[in-house]
Structures are given as C-alpha cells and as structure tokens.
N, C-alpha and C. Protein backbone atom coordinates (compact mmCIF):
# COMPACT_ATOMS: atom_id res chain seq x y z
N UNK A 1 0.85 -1.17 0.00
CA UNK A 1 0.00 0.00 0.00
C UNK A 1 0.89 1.23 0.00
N UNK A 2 0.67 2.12 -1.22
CA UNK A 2 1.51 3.37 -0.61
C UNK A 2 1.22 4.29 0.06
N UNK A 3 1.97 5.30 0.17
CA UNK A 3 2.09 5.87 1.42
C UNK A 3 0.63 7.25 1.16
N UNK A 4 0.75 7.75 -0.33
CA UNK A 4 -0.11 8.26 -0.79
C UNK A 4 -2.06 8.20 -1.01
N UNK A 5 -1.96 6.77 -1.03
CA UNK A 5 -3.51 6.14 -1.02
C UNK A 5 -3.99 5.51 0.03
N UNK A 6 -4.94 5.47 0.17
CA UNK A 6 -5.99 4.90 1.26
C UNK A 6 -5.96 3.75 1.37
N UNK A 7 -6.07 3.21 2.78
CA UNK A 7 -6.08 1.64 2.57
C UNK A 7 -7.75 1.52 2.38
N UNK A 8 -8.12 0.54 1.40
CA UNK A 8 -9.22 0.40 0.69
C UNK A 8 -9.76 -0.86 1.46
N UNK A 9 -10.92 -0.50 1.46
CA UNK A 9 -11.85 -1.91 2.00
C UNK A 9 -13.17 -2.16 1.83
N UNK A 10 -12.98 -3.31 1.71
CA UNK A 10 -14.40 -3.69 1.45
C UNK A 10 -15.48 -4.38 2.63
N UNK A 11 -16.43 -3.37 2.60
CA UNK A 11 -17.57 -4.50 4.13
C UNK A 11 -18.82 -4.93 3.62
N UNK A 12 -19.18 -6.21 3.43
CA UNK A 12 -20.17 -6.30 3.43
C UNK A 12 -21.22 -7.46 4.25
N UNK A 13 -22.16 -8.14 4.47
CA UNK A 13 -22.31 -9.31 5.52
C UNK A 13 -23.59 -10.14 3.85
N UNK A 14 -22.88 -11.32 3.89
CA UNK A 14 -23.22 -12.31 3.28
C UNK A 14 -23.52 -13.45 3.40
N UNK A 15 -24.54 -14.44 3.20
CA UNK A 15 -25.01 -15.82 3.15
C UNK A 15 -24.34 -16.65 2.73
N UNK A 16 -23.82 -18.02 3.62
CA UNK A 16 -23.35 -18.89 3.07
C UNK A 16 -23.18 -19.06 1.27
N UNK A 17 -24.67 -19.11 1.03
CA UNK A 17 -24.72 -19.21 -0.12
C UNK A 17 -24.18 -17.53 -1.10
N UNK A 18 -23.95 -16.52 -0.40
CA UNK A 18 -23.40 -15.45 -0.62
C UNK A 18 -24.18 -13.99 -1.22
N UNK A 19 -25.30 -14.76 -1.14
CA UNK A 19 -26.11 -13.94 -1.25
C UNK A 19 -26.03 -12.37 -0.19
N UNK A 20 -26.41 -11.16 -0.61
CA UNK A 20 -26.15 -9.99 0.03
C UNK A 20 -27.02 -9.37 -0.26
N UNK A 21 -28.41 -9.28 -0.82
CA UNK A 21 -29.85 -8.75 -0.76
C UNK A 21 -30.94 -9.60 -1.45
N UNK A 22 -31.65 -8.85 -1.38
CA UNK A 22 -33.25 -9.08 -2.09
C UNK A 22 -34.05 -8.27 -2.59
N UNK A 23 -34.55 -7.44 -3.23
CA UNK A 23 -35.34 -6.64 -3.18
C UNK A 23 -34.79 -5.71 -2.86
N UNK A 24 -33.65 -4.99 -3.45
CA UNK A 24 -33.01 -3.75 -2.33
C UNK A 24 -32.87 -3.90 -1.20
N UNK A 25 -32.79 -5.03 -0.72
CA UNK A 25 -32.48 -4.85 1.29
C UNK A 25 -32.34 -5.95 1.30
N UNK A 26 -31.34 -5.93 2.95
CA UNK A 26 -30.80 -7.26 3.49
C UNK A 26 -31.85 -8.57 3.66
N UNK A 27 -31.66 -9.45 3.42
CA UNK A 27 -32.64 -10.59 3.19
C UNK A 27 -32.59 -10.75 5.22
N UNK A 28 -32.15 -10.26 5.79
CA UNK A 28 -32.08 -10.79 7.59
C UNK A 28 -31.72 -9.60 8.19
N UNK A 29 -32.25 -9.33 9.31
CA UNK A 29 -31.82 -8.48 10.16
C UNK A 29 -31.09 -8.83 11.39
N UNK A 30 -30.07 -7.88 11.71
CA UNK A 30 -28.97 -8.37 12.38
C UNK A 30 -28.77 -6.59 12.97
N UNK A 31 -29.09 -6.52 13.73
CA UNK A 31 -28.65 -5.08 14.60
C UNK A 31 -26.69 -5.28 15.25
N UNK A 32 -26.87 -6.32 15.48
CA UNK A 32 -25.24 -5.96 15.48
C UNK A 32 -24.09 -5.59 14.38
N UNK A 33 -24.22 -6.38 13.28
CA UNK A 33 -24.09 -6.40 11.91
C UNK A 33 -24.10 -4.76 11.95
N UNK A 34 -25.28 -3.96 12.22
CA UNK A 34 -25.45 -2.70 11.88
C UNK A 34 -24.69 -1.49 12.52
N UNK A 35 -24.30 -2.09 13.91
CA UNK A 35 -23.74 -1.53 15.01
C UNK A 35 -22.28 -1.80 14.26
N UNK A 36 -21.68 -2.79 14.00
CA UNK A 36 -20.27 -3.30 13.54
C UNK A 36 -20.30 -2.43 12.12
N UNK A 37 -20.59 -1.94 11.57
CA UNK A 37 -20.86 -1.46 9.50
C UNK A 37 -20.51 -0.20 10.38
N UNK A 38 -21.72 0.36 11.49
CA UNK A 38 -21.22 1.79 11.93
C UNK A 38 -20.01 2.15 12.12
N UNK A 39 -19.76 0.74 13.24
CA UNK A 39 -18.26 1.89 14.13
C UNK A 39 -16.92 1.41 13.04
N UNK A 40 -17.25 0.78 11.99
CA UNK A 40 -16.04 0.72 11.10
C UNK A 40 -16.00 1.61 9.95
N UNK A 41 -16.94 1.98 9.63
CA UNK A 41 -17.26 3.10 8.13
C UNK A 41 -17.59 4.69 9.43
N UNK A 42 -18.01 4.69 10.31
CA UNK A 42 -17.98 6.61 10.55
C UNK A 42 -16.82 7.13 10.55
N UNK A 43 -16.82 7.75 9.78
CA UNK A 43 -15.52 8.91 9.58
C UNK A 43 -14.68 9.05 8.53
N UNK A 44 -15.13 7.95 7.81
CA UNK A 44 -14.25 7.51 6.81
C UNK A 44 -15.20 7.68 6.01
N UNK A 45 -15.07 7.80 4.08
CA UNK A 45 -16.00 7.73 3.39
C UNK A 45 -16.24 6.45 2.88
N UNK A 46 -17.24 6.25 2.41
CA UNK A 46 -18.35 5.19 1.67
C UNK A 46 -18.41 5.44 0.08
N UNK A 47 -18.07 4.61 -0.83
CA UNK A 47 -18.25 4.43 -1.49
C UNK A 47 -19.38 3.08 -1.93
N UNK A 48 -20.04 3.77 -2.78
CA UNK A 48 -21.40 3.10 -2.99
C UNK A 48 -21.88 3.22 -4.57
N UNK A 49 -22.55 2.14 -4.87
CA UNK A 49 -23.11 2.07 -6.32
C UNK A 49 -24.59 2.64 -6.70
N UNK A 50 -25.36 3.74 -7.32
CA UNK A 50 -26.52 3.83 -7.04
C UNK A 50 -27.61 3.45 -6.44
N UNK A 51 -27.75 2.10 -6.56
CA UNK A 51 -28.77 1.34 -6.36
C UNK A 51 -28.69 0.84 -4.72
N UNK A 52 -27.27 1.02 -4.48
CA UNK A 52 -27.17 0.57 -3.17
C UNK A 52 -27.73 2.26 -2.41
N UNK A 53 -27.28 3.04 -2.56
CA UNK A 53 -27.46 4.29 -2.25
C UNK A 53 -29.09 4.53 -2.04
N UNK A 54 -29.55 4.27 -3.34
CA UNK A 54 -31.34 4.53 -3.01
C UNK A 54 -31.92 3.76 -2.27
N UNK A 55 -31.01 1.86 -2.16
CA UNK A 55 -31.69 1.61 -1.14
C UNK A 55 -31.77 2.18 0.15
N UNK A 56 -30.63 2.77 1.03
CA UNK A 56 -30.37 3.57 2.03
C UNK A 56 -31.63 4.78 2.39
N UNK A 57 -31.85 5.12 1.24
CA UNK A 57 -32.79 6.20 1.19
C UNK A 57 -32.30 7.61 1.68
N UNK A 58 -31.07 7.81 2.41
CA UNK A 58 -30.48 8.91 2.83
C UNK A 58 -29.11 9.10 2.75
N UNK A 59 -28.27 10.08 3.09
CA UNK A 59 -26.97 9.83 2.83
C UNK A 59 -26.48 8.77 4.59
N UNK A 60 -25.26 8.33 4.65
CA UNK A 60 -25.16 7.74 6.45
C UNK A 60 -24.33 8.99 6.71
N UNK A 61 -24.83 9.25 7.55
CA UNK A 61 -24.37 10.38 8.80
C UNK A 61 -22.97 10.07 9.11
N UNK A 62 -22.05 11.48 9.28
CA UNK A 62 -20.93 10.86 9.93
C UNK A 62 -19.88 10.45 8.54
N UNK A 63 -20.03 10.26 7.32
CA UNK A 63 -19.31 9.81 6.76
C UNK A 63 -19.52 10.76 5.25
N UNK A 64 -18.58 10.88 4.90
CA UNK A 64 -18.20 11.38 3.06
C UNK A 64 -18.90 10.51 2.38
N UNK A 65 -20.36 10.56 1.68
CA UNK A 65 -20.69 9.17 0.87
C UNK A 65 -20.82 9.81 -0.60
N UNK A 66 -19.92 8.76 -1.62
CA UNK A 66 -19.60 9.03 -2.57
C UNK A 66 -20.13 7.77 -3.60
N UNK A 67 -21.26 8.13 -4.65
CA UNK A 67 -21.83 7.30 -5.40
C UNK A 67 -21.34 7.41 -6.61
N UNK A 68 -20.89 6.28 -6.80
CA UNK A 68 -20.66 5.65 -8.30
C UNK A 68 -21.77 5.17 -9.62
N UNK A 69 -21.90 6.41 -10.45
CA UNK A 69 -22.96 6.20 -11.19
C UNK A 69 -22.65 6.70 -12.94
N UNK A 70 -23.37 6.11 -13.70
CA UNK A 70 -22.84 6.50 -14.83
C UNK A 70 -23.74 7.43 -15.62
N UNK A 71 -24.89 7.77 -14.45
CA UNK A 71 -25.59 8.79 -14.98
C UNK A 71 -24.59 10.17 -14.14
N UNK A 72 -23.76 11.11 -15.61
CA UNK A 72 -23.67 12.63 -14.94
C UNK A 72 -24.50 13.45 -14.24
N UNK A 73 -25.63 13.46 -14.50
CA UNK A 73 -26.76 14.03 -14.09
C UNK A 73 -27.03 13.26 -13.02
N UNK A 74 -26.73 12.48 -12.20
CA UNK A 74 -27.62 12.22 -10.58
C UNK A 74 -26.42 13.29 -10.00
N UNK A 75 -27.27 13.85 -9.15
CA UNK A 75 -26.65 14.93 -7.87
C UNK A 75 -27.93 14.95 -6.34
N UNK A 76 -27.59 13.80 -6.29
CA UNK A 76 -28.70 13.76 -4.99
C UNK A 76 -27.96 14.58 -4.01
N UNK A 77 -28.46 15.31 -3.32
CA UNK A 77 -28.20 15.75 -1.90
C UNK A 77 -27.64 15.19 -0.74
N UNK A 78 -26.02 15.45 -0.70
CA UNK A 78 -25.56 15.07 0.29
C UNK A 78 -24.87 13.87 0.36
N UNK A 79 -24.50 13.83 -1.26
CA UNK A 79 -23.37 13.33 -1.82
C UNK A 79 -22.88 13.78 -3.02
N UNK A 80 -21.48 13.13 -3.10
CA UNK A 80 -20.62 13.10 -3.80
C UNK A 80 -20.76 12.43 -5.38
N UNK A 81 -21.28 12.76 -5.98
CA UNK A 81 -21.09 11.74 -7.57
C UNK A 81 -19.66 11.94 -7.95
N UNK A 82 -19.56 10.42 -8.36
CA UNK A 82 -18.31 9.94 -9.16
C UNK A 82 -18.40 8.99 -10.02
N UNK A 83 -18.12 8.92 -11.56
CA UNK A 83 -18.24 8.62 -12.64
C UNK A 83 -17.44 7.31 -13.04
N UNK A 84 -16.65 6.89 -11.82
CA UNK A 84 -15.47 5.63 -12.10
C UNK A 84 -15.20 5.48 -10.16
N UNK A 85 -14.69 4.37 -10.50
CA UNK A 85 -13.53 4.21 -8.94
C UNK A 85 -12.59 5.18 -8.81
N UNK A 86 -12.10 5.61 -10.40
CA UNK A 86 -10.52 5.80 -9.98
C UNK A 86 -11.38 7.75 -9.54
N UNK A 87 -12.34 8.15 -9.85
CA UNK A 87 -13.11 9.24 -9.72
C UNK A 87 -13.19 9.11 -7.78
N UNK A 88 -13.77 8.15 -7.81
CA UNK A 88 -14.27 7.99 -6.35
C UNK A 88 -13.09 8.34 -5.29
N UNK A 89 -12.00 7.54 -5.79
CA UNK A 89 -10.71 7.50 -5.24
C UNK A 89 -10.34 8.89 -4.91
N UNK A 90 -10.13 9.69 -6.07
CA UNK A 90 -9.66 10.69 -5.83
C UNK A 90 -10.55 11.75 -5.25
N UNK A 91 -11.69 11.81 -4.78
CA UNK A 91 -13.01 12.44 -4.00
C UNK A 91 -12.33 12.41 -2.40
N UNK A 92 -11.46 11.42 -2.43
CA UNK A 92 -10.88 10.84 -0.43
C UNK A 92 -10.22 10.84 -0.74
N UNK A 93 -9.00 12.07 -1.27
CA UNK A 93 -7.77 12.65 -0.77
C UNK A 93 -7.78 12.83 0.89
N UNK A 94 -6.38 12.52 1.28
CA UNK A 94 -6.50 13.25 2.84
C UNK A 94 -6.91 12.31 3.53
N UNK A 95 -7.77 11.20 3.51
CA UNK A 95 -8.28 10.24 3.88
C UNK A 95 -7.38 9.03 4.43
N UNK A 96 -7.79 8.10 5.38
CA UNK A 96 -6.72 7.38 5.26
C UNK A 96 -7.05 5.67 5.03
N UNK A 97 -8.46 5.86 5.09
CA UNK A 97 -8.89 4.52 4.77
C UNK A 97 -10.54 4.98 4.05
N UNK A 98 -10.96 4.04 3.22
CA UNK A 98 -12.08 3.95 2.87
C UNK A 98 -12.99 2.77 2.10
N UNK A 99 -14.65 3.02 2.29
CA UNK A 99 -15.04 1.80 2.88
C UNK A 99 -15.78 1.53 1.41
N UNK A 100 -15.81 0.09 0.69
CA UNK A 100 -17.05 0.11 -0.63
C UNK A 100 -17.85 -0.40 -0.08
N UNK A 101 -19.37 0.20 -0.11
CA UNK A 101 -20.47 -1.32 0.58
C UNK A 101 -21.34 -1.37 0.06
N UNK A 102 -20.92 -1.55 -1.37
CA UNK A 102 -21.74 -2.06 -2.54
C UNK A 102 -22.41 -1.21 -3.24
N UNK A 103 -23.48 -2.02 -4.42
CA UNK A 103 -23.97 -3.29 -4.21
C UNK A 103 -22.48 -4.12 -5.16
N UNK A 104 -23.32 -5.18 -5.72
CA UNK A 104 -22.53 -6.58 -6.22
C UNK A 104 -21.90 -5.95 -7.02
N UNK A 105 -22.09 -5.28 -8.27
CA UNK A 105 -21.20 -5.18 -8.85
C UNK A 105 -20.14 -3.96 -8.43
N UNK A 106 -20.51 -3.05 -7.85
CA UNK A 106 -18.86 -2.28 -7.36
C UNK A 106 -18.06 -3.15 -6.54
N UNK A 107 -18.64 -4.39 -5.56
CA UNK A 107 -17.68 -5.26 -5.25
C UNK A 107 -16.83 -6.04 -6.03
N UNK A 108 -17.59 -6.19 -7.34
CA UNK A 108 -17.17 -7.19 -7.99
C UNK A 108 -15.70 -6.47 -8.67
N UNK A 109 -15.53 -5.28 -8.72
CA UNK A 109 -14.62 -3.66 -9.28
C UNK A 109 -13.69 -3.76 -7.79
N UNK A 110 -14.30 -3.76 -6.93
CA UNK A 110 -13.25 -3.29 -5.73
C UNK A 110 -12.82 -4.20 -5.40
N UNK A 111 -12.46 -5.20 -4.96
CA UNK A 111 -12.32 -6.78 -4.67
C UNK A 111 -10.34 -6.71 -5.19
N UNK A 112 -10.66 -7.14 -6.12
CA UNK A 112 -9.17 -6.78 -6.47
C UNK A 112 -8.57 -5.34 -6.60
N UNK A 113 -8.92 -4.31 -5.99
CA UNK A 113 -7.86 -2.86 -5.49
C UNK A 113 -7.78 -3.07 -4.24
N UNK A 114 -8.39 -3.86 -3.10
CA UNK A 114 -8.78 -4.08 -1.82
C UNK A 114 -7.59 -4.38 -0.95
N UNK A 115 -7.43 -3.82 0.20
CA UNK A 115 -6.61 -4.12 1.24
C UNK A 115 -6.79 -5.48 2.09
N UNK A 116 -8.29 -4.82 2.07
CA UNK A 116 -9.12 -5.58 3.25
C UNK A 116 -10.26 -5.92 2.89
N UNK A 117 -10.60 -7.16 3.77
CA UNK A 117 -12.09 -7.26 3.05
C UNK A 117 -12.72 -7.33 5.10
N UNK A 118 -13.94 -6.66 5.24
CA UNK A 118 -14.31 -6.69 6.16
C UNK A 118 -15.65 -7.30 6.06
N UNK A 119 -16.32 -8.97 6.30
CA UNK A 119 -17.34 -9.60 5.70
C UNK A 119 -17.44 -9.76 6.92
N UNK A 120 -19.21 -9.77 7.00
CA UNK A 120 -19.92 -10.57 8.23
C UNK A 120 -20.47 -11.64 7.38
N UNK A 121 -20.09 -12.73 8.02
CA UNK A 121 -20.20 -14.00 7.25
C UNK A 121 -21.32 -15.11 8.01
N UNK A 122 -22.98 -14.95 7.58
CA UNK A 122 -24.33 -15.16 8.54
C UNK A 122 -24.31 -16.48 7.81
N UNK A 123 -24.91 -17.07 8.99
CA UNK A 123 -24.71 -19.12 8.44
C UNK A 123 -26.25 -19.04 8.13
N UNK A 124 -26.53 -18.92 6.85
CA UNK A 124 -27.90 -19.16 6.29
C UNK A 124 -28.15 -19.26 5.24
N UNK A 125 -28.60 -20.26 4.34
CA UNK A 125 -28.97 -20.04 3.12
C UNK A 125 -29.65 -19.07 2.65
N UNK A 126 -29.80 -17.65 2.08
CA UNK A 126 -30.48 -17.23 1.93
C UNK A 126 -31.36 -17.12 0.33
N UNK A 127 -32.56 -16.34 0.19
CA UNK A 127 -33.31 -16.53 -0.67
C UNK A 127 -32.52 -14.89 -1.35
N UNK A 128 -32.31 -14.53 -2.75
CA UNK A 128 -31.96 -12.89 -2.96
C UNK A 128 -31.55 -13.04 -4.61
N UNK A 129 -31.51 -11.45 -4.95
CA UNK A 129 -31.43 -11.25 -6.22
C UNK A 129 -30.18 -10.71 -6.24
N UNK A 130 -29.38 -11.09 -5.51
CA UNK A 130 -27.64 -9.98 -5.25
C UNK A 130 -26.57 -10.99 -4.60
N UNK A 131 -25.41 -10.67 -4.99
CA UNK A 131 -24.72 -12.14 -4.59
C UNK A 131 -23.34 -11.34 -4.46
N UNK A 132 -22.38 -11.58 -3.68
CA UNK A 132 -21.46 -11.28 -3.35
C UNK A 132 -20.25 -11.74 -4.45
N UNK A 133 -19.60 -11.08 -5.21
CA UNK A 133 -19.13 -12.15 -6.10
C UNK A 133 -17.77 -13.16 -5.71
N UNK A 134 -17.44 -14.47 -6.14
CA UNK A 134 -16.84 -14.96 -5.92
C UNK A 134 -15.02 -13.97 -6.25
N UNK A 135 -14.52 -14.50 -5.11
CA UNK A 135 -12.93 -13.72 -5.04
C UNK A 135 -11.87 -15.10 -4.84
N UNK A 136 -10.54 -14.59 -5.40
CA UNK A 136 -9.53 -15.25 -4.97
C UNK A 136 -9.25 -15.60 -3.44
N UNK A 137 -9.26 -16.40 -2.88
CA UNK A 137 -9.63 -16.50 -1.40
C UNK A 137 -7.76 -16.42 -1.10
N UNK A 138 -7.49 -17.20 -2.10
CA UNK A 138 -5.86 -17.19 -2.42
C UNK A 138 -4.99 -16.12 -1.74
N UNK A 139 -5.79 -14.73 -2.03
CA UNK A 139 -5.01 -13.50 -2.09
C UNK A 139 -5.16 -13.17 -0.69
N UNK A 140 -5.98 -13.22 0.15
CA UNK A 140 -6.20 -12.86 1.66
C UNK A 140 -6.26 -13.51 2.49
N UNK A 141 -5.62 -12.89 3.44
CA UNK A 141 -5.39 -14.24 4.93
C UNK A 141 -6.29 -13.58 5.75
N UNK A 142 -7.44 -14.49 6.23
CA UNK A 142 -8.09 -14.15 7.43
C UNK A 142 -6.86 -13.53 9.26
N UNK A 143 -7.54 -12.54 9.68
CA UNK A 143 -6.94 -12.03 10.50
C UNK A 143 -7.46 -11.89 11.96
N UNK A 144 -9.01 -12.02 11.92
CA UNK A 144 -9.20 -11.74 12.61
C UNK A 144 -10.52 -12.33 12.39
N UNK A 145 -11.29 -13.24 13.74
CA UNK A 145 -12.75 -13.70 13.53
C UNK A 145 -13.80 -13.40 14.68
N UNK A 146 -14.47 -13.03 14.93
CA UNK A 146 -15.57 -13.14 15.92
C UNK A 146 -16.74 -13.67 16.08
N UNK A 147 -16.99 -14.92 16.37
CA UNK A 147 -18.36 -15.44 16.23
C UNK A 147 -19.40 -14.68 17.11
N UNK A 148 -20.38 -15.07 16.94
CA UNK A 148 -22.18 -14.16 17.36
C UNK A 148 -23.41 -14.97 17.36
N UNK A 149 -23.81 -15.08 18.17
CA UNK A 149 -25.73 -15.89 17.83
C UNK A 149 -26.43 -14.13 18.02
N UNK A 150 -27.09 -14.19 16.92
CA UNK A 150 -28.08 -13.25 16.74
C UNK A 150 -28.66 -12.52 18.01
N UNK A 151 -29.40 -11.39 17.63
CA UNK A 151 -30.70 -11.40 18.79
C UNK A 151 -31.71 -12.16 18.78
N UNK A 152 -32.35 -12.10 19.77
CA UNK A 152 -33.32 -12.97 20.48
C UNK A 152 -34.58 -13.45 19.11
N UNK A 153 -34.95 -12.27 18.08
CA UNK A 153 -35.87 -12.40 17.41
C UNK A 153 -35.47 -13.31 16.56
N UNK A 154 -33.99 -13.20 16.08
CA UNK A 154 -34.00 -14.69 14.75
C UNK A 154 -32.56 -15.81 14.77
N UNK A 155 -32.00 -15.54 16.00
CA UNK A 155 -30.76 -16.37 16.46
C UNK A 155 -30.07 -16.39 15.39
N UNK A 156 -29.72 -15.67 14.59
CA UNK A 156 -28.78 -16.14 13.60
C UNK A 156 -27.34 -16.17 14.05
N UNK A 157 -26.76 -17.01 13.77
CA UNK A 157 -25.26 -16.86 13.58
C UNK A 157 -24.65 -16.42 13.04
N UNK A 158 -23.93 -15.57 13.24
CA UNK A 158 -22.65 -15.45 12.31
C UNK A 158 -21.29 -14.79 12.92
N UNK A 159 -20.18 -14.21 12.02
CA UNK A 159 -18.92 -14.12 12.28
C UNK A 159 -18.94 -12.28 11.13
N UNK A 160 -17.89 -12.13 12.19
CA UNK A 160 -17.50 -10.91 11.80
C UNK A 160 -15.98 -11.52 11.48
N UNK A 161 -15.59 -11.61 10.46
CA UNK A 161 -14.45 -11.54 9.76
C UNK A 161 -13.60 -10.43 8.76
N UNK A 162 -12.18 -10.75 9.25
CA UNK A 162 -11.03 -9.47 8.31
C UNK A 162 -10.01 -10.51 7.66
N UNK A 163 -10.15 -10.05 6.44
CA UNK A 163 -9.21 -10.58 5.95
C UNK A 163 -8.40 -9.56 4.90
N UNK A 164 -7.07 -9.74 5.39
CA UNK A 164 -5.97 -8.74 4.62
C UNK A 164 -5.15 -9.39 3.40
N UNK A 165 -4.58 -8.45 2.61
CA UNK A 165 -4.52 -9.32 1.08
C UNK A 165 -3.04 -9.60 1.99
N UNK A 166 -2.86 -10.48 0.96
CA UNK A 166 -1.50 -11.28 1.31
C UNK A 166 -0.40 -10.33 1.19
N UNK A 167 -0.41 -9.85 0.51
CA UNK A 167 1.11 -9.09 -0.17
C UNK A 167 1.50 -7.73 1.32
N UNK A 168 -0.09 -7.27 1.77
CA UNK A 168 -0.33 -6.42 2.53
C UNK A 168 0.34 -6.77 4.18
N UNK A 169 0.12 -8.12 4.21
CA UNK A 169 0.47 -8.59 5.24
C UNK A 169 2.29 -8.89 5.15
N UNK A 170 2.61 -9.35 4.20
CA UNK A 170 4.31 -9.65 3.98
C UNK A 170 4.78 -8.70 4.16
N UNK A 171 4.19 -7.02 3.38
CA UNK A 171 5.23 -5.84 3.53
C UNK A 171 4.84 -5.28 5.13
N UNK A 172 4.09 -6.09 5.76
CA UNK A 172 4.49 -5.27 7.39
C UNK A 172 4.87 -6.16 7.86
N UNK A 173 4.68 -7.66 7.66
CA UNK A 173 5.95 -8.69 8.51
C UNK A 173 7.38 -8.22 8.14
N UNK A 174 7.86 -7.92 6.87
CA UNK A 174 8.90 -7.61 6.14
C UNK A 174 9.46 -6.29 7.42
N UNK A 175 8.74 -5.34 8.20
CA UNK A 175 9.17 -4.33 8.46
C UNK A 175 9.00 -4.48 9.93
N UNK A 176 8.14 -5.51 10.53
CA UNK A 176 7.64 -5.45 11.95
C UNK A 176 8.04 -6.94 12.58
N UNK A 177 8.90 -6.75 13.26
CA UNK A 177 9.42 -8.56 13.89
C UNK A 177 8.40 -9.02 14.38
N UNK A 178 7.37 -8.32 15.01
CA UNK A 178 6.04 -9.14 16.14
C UNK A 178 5.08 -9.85 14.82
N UNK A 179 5.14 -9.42 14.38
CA UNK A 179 4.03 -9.88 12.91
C UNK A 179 4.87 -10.86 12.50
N UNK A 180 6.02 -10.72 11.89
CA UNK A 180 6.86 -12.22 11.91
C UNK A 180 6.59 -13.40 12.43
N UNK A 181 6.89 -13.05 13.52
CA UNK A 181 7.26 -13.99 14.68
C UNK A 181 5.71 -14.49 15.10
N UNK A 182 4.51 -14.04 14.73
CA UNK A 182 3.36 -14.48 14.75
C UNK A 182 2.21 -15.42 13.52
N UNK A 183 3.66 -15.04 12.53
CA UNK A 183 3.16 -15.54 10.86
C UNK A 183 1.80 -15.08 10.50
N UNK A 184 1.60 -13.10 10.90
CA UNK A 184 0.41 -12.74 10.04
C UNK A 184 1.13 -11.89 9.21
C-alpha cells in the first residue's frame, strides 16, 4: 500500500450461499451487523453504487458518501457523484482509509484494489437477487474472527471476519518482527 492512497476496503455481511440482498435490502436483520458497518465506516468515506445508495434512502451520517454512477446528471443531496472508482478515489484525498459497501457489482470492481475485506459472514442459506461475487480467497489471509448468535428475534449466527490481502500482510511482517514472529 503506498504511502499516498488509502487503505481500501471492502464491508459487506453475506449468506453462506453469498447472497447480500433481495429486493433492495438485506434478506435478515442483524442489529449488530449494523452496530459493527457503523463503528467501522464513521468517519471515513463510503463508497457506494446507485442502487445501493437509493436503497439507504439517505446519505449515512458521519461519513463522506460518494456514489458511483454513470448517470452525470444524478446529484442527490448530500453526496458526492463519481463517474469511475478511480473518480471515487480521488473524491478521499487526505483520507486514510475507505469503505465500498456495494452493491454486487462495485464489489465485484473493488475486490481486487482491496486491502481488506471486512465480511460478516451469517450461516444461512439465503433466498436474494444480489450475490457477493466470488474472489480469490488465495489473495487474503483471514486475520481476525468473531463469532455471534443473533438477537433474540431470529438467532442467527454469524462471524464478523477481516481478511488482509497477502502481499499487505508480507510488507508489514517484512518491516515489523512481532508480525513475523506471529506468521500474520
């Protein structure tokens, strides 16, 4: 990562089967999931694909949100239009990390520029018209996991998982003995 760009990441929470909506919205509700998306994206900007954006219905508070659209003409209120990634990118100068959270296809675009991938990973088959797309699993080493049983209303399970690209992880073992000596 250089010293100039943002470390880039991706969050999103997906179904076994990898599914990541339905109908414009999460196929399950998960208030922690929502609590975890907060305290990792405020402050930082959001990058987002139209459709993910209207589902929101507002801009998220707290954060620079910058939509990726190929209509020039959208200027919704209280964001940022940008015409490409490499557009988006340069919108979070100054920045030091920033977040994509969709939908499918800007993941499917950000995935490989990605530092990080920050997935809540819910043990459920789900039913949806949106799918997380398949990635090199190759390229990122899980770093960090947290399992969860839901709230009370639908017990779901799942895991809050990080996974950092490989190369990302070598150039700070390369520079940091504790990371070495721990083989992340």
């Amino acid at each position: 990562m250089g010293q100039n760009r943002p470390r880039l990441n991706v969050i999103a929470a997906l179904a076994k089967n990898r599914v990541i909506g339905i109908e414009n919205r999460l196929p399950w509700r998960l208030p922690e999931d929502l609590a975890h998306f907060k305290a990792l994206t405020l402050g930082h900007p959001v990058l987002m694909g139209r459709k993910t954006f209207e589902s929101l219905g507002r801009p998220l508070p707290g954060r620079t949100n910058i939509v990726i659209t190929r209509n020039p003409d959208y200027r919704p209120e209280g964001v940022t239009p940008a015409a490409s990634i490499p557009a988006a990118l340069a919108a979070c100068e100054g920045h030091d990390e920033v977040f994509f959270i969709g939908g499918a296809e800007l993941y499917a675009q950000a995935i490989p520029l990605a530092d990080r991938l920050y997935l809540t990973e819910v043990d459920i088959e789900a039913q949806g018209d949106a799918w997380f797309p398949e990635f090199d699993r190759m390229a990122f080493v899980e770093i960090a996991r947290q399992s969860h049983l839901g709230d009370k209303a639908d017990r779901l399970h799942f895991d809050f998982v990080t996974y950092a690209r490989r190369e990302a992880v070598a150039e700070r073992a390369a520079v940091n003995p504790d990371l070495r000596a721990r083989n992340v």
